[in-house]
Protein backbone atom coordinates (compact mmCIF):
# COMPACT_ATOMS: atom_id res chain seq x y z
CA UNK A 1 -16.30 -5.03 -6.09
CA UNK A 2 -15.21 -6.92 -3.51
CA UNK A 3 -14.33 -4.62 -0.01
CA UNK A 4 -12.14 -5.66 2.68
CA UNK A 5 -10.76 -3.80 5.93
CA UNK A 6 -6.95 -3.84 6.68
CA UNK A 7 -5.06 -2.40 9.93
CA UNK A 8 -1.98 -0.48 9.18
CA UNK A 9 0.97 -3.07 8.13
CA UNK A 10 -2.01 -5.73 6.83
CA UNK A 11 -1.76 -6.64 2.95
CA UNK A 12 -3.98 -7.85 0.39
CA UNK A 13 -2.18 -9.64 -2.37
CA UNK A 14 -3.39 -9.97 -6.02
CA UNK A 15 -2.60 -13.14 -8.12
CA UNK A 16 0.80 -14.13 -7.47
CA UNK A 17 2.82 -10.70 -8.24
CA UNK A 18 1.07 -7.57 -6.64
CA UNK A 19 0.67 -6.98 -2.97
CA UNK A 20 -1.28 -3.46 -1.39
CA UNK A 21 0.05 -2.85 2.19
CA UNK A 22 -1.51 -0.15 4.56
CA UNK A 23 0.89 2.27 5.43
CA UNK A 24 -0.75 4.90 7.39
CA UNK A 25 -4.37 6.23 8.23
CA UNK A 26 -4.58 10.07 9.26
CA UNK A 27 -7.60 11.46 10.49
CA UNK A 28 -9.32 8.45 9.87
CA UNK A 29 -10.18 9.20 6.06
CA UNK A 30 -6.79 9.61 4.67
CA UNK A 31 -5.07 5.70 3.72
CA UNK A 32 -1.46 5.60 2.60
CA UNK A 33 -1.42 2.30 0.85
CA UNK A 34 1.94 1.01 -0.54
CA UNK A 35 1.74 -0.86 -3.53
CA UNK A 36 4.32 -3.99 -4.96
CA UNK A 37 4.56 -5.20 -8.05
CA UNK A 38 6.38 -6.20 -11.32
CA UNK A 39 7.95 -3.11 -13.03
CA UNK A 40 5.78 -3.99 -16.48
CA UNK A 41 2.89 -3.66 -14.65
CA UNK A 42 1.95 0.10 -14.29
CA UNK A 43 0.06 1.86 -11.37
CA UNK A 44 -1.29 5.05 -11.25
CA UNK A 45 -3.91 7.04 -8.86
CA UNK A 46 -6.98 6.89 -10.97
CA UNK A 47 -6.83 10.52 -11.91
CA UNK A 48 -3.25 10.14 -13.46
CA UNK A 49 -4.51 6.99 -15.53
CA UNK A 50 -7.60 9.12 -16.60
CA UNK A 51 -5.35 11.81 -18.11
CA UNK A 52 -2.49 9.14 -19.47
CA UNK A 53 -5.78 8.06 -21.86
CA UNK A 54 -7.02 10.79 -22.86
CA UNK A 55 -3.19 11.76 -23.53
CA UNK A 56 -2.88 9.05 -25.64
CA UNK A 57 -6.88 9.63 -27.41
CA UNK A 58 -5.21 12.76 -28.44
CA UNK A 59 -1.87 11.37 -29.67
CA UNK A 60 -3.59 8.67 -31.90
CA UNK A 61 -5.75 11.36 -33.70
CA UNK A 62 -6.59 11.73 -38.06
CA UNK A 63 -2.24 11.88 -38.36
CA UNK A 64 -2.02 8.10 -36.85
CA UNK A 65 -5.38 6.99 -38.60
CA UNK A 66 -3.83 8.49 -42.13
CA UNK A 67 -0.36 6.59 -41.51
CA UNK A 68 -2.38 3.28 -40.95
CA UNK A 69 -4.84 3.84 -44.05
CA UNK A 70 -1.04 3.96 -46.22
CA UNK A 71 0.49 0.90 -44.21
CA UNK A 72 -2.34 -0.78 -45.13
CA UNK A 73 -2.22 0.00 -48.68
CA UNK A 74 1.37 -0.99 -49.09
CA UNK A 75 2.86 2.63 -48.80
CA UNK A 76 5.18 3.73 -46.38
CA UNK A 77 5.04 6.87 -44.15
CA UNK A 78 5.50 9.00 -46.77
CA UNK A 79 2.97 8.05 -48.82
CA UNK A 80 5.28 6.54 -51.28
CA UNK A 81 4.49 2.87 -52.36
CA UNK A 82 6.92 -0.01 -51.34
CA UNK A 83 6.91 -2.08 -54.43
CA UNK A 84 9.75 -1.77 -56.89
């Protein structure tokens, strides 16, 4: 991990595309960080990206794993075959 300090209005930029500016410090523990980059690229506060995950864990469960096992197989998503 690498670990830099910033002052409020300092950046760190990341490849070519995403830049992290300080915003504000209160009470010397709280950093408002504003963060730039590419709309395809999403951000999230760790504890939003945690949940989005385990969202999509649960999304992806036996139905999805079923509908691939009958893609694979040559049947569509009803089960019915695709040859004629």
């Amino acid at each position: 991990m690498l670990v830099l300090r910033r002052k409020i209005g300092q950046a760190i930029q990341i490849n070519d595309d995403i830049r992290i500016v300080i915003q504000d410090v209160q009470n010397e523990h709280i950093v408002r960080i504003g963060i730039e980059a590419p709309a395809e690229i999403p951000v999230h506060r760790l504890e939003i990206y945690n949940l989005i995950q385990e969202e999509n864990k649960s999304a992806g469960g036996a139905g999805a794993l079923d509908w691939l096992k009958g893609a694979s197989n040559g049947s569509d998503s009803d089960g019915n075959s695709d040859e004629t």
